[in-house]
N, C-alpha and C. Protein backbone atom coordinates (compact mmCIF):
# COMPACT_ATOMS: atom_id res chain seq x y z
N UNK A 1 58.29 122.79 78.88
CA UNK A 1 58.01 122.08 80.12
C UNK A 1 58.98 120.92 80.32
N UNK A 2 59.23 120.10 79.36
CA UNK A 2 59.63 119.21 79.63
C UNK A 2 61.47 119.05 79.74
N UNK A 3 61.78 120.74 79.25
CA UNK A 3 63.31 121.12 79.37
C UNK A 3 63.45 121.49 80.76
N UNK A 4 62.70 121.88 81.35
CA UNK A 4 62.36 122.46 82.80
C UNK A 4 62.49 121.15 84.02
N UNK A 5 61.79 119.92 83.35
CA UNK A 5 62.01 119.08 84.44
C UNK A 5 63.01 118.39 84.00
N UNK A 6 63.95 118.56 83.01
CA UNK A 6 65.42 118.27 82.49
C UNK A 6 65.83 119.05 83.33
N UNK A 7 66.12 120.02 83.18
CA UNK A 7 66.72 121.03 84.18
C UNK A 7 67.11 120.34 86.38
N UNK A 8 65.51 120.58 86.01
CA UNK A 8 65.06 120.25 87.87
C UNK A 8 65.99 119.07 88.13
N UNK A 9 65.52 118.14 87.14
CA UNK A 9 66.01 116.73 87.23
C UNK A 9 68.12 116.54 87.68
N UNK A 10 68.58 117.38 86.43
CA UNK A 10 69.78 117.28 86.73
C UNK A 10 70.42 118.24 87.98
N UNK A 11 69.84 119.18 88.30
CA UNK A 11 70.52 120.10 89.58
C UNK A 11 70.22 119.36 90.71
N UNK A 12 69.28 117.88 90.26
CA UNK A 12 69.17 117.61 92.16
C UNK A 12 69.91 116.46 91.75
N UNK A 13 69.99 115.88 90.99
CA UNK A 13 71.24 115.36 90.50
C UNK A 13 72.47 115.40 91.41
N UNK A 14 72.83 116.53 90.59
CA UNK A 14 73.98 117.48 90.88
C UNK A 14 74.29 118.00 92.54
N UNK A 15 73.00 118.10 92.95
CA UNK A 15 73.29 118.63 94.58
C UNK A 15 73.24 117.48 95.07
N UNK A 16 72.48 115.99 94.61
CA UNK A 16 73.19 114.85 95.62
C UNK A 16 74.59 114.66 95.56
N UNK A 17 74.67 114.81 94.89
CA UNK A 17 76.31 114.41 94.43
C UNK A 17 77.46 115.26 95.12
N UNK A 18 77.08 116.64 95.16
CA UNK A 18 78.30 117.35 95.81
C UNK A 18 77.10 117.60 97.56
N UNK A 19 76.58 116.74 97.82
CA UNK A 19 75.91 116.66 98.98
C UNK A 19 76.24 115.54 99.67
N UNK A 20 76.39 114.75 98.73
CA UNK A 20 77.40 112.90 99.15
C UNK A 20 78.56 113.87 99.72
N UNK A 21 79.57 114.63 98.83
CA UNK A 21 80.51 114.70 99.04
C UNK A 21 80.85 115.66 99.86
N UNK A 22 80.03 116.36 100.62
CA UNK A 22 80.36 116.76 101.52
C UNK A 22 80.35 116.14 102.99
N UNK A 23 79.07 115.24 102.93
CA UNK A 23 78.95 114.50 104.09
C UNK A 23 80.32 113.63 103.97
N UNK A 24 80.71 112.47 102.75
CA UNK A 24 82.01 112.11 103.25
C UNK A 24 83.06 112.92 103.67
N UNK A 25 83.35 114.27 102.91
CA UNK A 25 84.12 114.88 103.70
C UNK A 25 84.49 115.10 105.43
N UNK A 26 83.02 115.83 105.43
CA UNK A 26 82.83 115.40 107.12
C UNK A 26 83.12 114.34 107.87
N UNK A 27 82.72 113.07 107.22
CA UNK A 27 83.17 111.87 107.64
C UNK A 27 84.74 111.45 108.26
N UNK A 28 85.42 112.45 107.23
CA UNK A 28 87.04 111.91 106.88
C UNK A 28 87.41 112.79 108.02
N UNK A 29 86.42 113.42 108.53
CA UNK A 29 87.37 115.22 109.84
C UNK A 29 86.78 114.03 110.53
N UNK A 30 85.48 113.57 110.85
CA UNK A 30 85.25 113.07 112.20
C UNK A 30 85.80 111.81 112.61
N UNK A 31 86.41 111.18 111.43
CA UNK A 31 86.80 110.16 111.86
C UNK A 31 88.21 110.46 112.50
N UNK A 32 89.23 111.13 111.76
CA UNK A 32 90.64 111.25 111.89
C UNK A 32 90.65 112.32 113.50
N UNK A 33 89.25 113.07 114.01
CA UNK A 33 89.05 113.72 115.21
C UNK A 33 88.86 112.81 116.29
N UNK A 34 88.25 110.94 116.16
CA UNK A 34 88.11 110.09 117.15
C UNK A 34 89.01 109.85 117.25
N UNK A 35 89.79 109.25 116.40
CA UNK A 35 90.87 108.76 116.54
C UNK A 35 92.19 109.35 117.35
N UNK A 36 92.52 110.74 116.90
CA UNK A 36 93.45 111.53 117.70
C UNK A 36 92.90 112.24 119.09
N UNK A 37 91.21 111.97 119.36
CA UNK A 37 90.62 112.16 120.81
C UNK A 37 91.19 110.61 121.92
N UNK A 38 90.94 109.24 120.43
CA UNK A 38 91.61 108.31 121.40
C UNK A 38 92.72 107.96 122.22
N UNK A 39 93.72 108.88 121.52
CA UNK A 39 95.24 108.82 121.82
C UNK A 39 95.32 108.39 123.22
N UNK A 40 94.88 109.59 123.54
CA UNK A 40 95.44 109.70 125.19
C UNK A 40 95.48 108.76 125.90
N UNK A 41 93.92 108.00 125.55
CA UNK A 41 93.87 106.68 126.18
C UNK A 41 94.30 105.48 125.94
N UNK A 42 95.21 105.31 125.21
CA UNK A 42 95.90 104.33 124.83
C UNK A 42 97.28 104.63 125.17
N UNK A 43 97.61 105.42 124.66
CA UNK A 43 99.37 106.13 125.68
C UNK A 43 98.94 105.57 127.04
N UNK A 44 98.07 106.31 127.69
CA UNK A 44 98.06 105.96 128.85
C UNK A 44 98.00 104.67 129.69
N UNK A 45 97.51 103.41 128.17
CA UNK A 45 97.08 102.28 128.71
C UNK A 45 98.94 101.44 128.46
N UNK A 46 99.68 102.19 127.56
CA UNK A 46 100.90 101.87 127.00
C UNK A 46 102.03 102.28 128.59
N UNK A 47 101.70 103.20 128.96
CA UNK A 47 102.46 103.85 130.34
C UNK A 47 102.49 103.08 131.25
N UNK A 48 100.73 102.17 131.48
CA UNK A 48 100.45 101.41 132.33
C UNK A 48 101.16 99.71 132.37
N UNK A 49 102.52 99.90 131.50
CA UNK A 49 102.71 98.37 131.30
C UNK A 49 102.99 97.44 132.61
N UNK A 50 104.05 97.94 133.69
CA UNK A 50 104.17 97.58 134.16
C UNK A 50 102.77 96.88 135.70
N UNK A 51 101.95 97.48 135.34
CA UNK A 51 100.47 96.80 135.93
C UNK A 51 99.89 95.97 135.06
N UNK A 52 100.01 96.27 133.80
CA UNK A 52 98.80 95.76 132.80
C UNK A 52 99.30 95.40 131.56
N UNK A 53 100.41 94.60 131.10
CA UNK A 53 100.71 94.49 130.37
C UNK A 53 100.13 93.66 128.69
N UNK A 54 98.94 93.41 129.13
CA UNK A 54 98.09 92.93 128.09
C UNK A 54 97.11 94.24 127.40
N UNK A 55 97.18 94.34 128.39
CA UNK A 55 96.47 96.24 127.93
C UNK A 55 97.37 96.82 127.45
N UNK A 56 98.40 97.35 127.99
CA UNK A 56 99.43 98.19 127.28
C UNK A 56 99.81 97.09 125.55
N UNK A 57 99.89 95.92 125.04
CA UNK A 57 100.17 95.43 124.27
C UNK A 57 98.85 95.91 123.26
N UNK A 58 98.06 95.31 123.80
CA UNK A 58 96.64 95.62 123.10
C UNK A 58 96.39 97.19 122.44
N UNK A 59 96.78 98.35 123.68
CA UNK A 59 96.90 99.98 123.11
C UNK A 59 97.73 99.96 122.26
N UNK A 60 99.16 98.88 121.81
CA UNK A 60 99.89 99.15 121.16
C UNK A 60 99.88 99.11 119.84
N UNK A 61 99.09 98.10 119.78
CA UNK A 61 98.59 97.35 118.61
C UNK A 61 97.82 98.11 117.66
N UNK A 62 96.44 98.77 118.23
CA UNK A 62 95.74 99.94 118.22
C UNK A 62 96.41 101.13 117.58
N UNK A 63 96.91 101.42 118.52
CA UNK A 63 97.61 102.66 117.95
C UNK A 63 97.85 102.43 116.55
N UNK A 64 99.18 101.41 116.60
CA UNK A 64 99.91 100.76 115.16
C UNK A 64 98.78 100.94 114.22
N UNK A 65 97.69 100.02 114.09
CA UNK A 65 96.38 100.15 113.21
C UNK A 65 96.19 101.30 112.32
N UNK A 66 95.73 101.82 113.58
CA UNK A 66 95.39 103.49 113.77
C UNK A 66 96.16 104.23 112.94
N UNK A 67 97.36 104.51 113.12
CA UNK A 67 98.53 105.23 112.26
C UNK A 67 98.47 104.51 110.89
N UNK A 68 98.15 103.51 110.77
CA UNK A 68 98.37 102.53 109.63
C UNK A 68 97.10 103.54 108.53
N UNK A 69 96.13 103.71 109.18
CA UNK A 69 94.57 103.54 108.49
C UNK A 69 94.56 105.46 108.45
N UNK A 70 95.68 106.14 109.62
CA UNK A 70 95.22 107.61 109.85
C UNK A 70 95.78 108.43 108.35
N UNK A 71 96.54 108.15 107.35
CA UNK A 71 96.91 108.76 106.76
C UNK A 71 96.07 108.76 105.62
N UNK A 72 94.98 108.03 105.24
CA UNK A 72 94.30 107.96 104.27
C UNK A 72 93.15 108.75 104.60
N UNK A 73 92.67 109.64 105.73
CA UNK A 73 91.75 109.64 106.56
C UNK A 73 91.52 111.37 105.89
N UNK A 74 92.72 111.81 105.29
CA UNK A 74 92.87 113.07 104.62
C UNK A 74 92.46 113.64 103.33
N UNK A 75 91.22 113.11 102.80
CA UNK A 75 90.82 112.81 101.11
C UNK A 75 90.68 114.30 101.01
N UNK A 76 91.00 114.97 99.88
CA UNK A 76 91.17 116.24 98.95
C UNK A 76 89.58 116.69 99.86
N UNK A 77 89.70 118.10 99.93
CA UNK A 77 88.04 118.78 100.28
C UNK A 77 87.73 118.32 101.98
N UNK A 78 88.84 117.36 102.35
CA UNK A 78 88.35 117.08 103.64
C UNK A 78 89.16 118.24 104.56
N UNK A 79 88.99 119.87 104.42
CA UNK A 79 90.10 120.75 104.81
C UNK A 79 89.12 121.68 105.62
N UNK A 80 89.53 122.93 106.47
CA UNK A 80 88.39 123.59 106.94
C UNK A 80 87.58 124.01 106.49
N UNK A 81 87.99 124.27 105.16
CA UNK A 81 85.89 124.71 104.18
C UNK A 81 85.26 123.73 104.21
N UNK A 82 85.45 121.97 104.56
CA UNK A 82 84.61 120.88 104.61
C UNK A 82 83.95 120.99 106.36
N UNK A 83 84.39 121.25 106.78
CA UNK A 83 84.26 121.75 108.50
C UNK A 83 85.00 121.87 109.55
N UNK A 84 84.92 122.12 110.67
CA UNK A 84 85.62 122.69 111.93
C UNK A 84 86.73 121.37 112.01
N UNK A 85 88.24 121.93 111.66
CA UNK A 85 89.05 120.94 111.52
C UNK A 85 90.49 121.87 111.87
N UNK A 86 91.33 120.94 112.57
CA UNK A 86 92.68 122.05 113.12
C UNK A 86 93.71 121.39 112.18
N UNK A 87 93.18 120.88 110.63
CA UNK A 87 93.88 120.13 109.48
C UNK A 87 94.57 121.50 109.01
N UNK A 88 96.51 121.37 108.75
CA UNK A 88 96.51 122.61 107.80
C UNK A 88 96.71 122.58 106.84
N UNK A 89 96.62 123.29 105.60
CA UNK A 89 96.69 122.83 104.27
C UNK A 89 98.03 122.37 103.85
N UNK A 90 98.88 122.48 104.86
CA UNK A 90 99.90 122.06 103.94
C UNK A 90 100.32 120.20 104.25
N UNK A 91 98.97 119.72 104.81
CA UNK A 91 98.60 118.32 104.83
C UNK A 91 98.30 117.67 103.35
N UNK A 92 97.89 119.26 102.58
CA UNK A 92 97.54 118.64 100.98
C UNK A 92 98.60 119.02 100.15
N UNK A 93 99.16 120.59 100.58
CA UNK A 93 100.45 120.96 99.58
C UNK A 93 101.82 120.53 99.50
N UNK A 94 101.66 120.22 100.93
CA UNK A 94 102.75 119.07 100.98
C UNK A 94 102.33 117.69 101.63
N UNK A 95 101.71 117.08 100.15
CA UNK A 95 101.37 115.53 100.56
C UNK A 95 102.69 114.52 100.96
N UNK A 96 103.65 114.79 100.62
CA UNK A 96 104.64 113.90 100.59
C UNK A 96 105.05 114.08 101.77
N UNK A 97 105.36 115.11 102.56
CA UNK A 97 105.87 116.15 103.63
C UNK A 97 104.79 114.71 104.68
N UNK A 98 103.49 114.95 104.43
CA UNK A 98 102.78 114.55 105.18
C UNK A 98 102.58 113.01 105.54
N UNK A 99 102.60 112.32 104.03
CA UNK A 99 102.69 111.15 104.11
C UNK A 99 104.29 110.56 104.96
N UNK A 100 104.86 111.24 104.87
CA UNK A 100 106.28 110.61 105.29
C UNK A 100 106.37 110.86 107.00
N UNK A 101 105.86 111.45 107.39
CA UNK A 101 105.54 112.10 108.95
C UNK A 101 104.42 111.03 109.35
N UNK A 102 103.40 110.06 108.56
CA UNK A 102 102.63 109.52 109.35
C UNK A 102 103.48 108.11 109.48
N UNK A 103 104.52 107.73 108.20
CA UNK A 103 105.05 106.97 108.28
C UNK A 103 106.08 106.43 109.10
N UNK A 104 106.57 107.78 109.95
CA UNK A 104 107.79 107.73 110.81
C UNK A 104 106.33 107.10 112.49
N UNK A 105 105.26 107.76 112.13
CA UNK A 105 104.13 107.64 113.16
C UNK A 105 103.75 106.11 113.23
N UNK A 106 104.03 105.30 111.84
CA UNK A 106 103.92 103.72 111.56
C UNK A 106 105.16 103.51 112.43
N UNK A 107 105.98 103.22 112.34
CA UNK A 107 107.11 103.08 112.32
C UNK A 107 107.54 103.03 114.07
N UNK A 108 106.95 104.40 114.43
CA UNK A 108 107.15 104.48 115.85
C UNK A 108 106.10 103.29 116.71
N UNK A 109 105.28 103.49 116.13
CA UNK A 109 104.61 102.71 116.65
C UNK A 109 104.34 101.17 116.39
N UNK A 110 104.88 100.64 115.13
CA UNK A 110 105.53 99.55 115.45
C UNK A 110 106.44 99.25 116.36
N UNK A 111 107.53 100.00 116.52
CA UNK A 111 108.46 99.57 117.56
C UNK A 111 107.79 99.64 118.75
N UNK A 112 106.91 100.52 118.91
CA UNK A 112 106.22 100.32 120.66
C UNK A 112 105.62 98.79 120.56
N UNK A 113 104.66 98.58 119.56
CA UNK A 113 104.30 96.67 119.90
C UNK A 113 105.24 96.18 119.76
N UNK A 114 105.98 95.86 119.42
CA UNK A 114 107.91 95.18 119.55
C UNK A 114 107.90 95.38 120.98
N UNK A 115 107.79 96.85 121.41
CA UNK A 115 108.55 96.73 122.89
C UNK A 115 107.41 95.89 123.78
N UNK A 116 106.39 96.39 123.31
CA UNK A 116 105.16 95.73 124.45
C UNK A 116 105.55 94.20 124.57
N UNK A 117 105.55 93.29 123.19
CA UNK A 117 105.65 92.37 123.18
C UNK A 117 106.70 91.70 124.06
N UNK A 118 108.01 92.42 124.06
CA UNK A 118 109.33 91.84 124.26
C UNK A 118 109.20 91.65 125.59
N UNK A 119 108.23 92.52 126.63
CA UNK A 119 108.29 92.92 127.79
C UNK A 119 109.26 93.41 129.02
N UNK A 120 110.28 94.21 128.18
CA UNK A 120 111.21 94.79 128.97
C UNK A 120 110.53 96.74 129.11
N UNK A 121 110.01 96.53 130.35
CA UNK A 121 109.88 97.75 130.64
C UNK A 121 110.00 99.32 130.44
N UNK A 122 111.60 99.26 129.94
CA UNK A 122 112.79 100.01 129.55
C UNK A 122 112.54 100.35 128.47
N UNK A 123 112.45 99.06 127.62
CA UNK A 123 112.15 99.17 125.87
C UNK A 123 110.71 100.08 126.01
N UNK A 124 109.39 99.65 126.54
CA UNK A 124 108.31 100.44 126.74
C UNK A 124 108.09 101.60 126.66
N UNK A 125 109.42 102.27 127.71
CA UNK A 125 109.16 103.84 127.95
C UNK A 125 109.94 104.44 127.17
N UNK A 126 111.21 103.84 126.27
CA UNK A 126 111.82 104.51 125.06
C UNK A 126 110.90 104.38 124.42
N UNK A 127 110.59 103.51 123.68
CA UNK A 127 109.45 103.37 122.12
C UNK A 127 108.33 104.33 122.70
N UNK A 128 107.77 104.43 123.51
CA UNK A 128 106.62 105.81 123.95
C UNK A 128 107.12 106.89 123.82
N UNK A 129 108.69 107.28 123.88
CA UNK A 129 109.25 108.59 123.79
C UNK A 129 109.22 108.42 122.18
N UNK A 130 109.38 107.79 121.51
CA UNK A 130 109.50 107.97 119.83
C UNK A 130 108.15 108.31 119.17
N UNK A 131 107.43 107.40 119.74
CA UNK A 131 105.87 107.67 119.40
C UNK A 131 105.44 109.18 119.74
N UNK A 132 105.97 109.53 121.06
CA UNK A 132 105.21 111.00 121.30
C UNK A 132 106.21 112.25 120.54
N UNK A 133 107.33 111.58 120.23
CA UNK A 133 108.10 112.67 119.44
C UNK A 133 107.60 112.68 118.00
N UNK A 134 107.16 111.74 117.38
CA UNK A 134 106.85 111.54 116.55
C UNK A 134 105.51 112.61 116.07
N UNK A 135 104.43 112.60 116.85
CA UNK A 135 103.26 112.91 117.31
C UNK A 135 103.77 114.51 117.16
N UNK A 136 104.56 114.60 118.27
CA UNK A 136 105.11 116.42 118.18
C UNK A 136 105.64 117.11 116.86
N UNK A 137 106.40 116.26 116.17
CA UNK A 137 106.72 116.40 114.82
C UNK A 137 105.77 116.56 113.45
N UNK A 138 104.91 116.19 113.88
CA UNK A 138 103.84 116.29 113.00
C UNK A 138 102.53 117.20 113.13
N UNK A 139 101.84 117.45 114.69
CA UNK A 139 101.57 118.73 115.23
C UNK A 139 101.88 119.90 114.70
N UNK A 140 103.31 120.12 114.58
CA UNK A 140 104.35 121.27 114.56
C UNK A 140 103.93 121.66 113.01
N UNK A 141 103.85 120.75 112.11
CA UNK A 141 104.14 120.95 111.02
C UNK A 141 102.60 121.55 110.37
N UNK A 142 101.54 120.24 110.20
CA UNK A 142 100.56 119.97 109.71
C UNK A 142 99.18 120.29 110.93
N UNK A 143 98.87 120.59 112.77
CA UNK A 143 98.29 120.64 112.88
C UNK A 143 97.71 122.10 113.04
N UNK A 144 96.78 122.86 113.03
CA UNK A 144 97.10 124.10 113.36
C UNK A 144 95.83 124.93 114.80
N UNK A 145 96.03 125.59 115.20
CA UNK A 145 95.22 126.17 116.49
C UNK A 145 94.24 125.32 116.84
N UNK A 146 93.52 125.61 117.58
CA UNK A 146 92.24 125.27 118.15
C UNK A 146 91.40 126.06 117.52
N UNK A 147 90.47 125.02 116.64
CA UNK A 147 89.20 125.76 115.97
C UNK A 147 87.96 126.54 117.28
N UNK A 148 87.75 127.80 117.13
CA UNK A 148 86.67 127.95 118.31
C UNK A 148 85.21 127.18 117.42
């Protein structure tokens, strides 16, 4: 009897544990899914400089963050067997591949708050072309179909 509730004892153990870790998994798709749902609206608030240029600085900033915080957002198990995710594996087989693609995504998007800041217009809509090339470059590589 008392090997039995040894037993019981450690399998629920055991299923919190890879039950934690699935919910963080999930966590790591839904978060890195707000974040790239936010895009749009911040490009768009970045487009808007010449009306709104405290907004467009502010999306810029954001973004920057964002890219800063998005590459960690990928923890091992966080892949489509963790859930409905257009992540492709070669986000894990080629970590380096990947890490260096979010970094060019830092990078771009530093220079967009540079441009926001500087407030030359011009600078604005180049640094948005780096950012969205950037974005395409990494799509191409690491994102894959539309999960139905």
């Amino acid at each position: 009897m008392a090997k039995r509730v040894i037993e019981i004892a450690a399998a629920a153990v055991l299923l919190a544990v890879l039950g934690g870790a699935a919910f963080a998994q999930a966590d790591a798709i839904a978060a890195r899914q707000a974040f790239m749902k936010s895009l749009n609206g911040k490009m768009g608030a970045v487009r808007n400089f010449a009306t709104d240029a405290e907004g467009a600085k502010a999306a810029a900033a954001s973004l920057n963050n964002g890219f800063k915080a998005f590459g960690g957002q990928f923890p091992a198990g966080s892949d489509a067997a963790a859930g409905k995710t257009r992540a492709k594996a070669e986000i894990w087989s080629d970590a380096a591949g990947f890490k260096a693609a979010n970094e060019k995504a830092v990078a771009a998007t530093a220079a967009l708050v540079a441009a926001t800041n500087s407030g030359d217009a011009a600078a604005v809509t180049a640094a948005l072309g780096g950012v969205t090339g950037t974005c395409a470059g990494c799509h191409g590589a690491y994102r894959g179909p539309p999960v139905p």
